[in-house]
N, C-alpha and C. Protein backbone atom coordinates (compact mmCIF):
# COMPACT_ATOMS: atom_id res chain seq x y z
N UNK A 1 2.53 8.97 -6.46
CA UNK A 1 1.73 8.49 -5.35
C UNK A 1 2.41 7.31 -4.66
N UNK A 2 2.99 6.29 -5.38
CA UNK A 2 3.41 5.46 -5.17
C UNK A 2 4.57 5.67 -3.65
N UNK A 3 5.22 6.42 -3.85
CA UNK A 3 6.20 6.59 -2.98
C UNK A 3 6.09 7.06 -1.26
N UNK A 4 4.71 7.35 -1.37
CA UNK A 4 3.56 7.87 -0.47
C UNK A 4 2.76 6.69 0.11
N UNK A 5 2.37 5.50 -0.58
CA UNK A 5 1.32 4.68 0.10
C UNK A 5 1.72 4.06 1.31
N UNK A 6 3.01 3.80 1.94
CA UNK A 6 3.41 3.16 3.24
C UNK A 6 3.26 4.20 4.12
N UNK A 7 2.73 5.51 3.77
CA UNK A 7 2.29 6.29 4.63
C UNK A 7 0.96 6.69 4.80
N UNK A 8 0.37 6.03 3.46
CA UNK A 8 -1.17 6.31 4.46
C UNK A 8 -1.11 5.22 4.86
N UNK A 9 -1.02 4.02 4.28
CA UNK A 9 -1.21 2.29 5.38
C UNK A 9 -1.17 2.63 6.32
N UNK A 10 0.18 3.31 6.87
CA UNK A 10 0.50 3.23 8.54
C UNK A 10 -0.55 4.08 9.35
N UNK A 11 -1.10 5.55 8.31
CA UNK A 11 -2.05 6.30 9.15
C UNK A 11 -3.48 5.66 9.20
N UNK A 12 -3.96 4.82 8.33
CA UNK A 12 -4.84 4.24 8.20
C UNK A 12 -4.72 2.73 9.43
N UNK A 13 -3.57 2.50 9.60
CA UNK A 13 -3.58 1.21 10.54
C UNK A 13 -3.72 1.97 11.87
N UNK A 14 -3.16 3.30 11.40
CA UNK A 14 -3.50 3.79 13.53
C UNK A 14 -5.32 3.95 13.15
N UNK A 15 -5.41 4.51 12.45
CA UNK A 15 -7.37 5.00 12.18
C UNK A 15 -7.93 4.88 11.08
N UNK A 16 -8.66 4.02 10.66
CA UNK A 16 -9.27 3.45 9.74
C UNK A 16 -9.87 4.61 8.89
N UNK A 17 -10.59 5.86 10.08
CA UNK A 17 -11.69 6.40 9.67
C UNK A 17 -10.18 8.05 9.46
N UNK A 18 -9.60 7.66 9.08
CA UNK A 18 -8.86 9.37 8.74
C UNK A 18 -9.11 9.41 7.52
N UNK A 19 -10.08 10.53 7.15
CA UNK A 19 -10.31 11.17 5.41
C UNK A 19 -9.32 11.26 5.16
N UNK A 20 -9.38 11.19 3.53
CA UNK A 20 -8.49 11.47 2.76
C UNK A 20 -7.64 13.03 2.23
N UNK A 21 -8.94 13.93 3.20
CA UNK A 21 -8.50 15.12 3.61
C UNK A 21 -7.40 15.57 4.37
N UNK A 22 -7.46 15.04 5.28
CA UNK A 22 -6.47 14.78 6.17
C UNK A 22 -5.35 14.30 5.91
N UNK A 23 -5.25 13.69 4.87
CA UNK A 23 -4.19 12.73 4.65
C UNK A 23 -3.23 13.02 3.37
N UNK A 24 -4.11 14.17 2.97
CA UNK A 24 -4.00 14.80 1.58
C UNK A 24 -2.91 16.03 2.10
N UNK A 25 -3.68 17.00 3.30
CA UNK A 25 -2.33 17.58 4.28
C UNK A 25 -1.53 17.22 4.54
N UNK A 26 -1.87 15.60 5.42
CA UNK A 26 -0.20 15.35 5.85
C UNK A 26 0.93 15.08 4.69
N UNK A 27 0.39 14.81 3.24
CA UNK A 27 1.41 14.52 2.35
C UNK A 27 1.66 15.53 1.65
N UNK A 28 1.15 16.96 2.22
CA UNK A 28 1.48 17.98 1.17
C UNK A 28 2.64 18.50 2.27
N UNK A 29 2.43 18.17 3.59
CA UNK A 29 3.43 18.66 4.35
C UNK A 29 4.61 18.00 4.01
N UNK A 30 4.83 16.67 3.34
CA UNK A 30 5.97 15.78 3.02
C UNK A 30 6.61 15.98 2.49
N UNK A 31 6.30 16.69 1.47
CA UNK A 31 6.39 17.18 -0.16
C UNK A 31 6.07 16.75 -1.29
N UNK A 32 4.66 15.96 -0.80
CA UNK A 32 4.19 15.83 -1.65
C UNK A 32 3.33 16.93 -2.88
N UNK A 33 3.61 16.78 -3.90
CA UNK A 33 3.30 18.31 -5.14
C UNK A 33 1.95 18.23 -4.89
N UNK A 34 1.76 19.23 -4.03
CA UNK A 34 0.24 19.39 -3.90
C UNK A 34 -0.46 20.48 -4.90
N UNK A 35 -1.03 20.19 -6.31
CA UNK A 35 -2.01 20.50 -6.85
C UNK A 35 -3.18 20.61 -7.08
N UNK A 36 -3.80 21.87 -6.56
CA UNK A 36 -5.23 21.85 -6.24
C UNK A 36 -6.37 21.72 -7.47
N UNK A 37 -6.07 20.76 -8.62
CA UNK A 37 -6.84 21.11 -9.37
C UNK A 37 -7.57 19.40 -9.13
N UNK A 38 -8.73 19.71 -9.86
CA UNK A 38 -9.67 18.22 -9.56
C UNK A 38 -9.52 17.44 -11.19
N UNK A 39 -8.17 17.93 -11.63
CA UNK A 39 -8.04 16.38 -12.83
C UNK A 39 -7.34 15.39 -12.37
N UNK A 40 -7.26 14.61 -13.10
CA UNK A 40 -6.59 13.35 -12.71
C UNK A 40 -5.01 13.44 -12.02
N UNK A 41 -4.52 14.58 -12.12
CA UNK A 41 -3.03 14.61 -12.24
C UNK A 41 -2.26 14.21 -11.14
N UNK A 42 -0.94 13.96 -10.76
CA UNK A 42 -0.21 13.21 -9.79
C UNK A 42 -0.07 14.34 -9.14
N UNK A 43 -0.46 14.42 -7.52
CA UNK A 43 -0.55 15.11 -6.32
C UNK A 43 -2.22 16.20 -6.23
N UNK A 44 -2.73 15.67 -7.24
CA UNK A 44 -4.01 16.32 -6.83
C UNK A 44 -4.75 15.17 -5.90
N UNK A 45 -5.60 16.38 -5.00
CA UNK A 45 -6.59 15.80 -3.65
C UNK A 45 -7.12 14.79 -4.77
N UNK A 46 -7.88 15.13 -5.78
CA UNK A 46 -8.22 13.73 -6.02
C UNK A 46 -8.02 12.45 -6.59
N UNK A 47 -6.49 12.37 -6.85
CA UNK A 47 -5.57 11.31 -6.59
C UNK A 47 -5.32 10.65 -5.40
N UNK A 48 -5.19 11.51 -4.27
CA UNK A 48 -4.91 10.81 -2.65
C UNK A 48 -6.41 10.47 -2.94
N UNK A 49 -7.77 10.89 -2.64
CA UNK A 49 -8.73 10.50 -2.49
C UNK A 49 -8.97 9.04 -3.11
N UNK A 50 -8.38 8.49 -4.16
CA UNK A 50 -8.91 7.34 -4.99
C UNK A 50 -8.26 6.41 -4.24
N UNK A 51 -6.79 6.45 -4.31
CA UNK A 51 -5.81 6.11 -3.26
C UNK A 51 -6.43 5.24 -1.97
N UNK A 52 -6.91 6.47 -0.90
CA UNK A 52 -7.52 6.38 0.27
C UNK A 52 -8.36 5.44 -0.18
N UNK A 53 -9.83 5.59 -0.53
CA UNK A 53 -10.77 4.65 -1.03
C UNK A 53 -10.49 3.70 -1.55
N UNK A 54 -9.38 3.11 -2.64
CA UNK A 54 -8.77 1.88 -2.89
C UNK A 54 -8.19 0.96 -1.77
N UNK A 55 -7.62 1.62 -0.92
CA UNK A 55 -6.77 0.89 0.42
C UNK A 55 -8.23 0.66 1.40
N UNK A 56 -9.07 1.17 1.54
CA UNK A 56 -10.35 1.15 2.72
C UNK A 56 -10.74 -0.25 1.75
N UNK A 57 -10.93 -0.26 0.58
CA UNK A 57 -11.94 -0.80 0.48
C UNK A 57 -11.23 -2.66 0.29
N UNK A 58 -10.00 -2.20 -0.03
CA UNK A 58 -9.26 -3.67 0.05
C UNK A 58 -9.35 -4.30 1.50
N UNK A 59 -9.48 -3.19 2.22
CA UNK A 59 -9.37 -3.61 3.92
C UNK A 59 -10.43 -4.38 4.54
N UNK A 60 -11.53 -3.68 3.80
CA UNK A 60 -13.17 -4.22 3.77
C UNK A 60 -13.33 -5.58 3.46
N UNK A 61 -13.20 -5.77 2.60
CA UNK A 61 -12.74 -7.00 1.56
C UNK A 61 -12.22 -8.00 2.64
N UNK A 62 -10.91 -7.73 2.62
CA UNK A 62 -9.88 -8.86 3.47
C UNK A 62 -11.21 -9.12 4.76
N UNK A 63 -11.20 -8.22 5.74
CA UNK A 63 -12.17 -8.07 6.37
C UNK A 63 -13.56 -9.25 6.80
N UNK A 64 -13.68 -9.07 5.82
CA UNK A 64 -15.21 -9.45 5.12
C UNK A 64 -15.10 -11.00 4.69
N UNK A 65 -13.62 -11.75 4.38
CA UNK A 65 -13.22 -12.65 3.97
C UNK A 65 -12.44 -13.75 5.04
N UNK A 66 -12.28 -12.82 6.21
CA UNK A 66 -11.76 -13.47 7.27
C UNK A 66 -12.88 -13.51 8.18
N UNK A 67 -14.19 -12.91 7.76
CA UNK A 67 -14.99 -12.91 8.86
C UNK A 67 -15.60 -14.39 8.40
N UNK A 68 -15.97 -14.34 7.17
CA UNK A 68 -16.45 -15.71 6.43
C UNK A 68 -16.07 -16.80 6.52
N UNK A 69 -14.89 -16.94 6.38
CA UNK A 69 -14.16 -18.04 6.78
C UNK A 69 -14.11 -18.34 8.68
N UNK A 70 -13.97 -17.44 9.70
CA UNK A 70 -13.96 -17.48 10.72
C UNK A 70 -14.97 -18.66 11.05
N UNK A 71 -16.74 -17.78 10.46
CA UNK A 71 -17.63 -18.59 10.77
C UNK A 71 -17.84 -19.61 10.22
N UNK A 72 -17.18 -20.18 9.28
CA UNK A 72 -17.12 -21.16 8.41
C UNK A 72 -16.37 -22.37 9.41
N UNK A 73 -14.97 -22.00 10.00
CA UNK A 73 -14.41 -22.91 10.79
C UNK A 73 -15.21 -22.91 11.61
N UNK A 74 -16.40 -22.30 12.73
CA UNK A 74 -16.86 -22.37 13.73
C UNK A 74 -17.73 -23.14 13.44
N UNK A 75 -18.94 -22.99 12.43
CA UNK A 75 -19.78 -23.95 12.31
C UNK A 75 -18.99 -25.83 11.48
N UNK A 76 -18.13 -25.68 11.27
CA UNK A 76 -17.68 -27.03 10.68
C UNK A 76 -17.18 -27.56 12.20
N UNK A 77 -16.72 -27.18 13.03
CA UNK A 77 -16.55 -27.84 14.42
C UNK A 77 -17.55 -28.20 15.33
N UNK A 78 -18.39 -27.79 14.95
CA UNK A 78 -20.40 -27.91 15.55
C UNK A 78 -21.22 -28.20 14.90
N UNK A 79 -21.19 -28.88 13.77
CA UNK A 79 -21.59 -29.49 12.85
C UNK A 79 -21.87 -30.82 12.82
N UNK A 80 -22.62 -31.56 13.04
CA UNK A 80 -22.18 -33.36 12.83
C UNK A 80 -21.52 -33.38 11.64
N UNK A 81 -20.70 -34.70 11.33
CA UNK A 81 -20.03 -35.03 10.17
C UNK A 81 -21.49 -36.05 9.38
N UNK A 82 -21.18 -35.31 7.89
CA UNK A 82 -22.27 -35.99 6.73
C UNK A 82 -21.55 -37.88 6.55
N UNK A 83 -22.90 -38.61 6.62
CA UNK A 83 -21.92 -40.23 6.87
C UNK A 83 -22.62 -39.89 5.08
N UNK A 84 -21.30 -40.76 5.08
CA UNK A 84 -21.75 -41.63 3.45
C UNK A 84 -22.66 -42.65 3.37
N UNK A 85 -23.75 -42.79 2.28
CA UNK A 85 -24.70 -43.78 2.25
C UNK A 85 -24.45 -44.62 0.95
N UNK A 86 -23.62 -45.64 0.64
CA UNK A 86 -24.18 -45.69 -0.64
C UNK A 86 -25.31 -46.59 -1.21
């Protein structure tokens, strides 16, 4: 699989939303050993599938972590500053 993931990144950076169906074709067209069985094994659909869903969901994440922080800098610039009392 490994030798394969800079190619879904890149299809995933043109479209977030391309199944892993899809993506499972384009790497059988590569040469990737496409085995249609549903065990764990290297070039079965549901290897690309875990794959796919591992990379979405890191994306989510990052995502989700830059959105937080975004609003984090926005409200600390519109914020009064806390005075010290002692």
């Amino acid at each position: 699989m490994d030798p394969f993931t800079d190619n879904i990144d890149s299809w995933l950076d043109e479209d977030i939303e391309y199944q892993a169906t899809w993506i499972y074709d384009r790497l059988c067209n590569m040469g990737f050993t496409c085995l249609r069985a549903t065990h764990r094994q290297a070039g079965s659909y549901e290897t690309v599938k875990r794959k796919v869903h591992q990379i979405k969901a890191e994306r989510q994440r990052n995502r989700a972590r830059a959105t937080f922080h975004s609003s984090m800098n926005f409200w600390k610039k519109r914020l009064p500053a806390r005075s010290s009392v002692a």
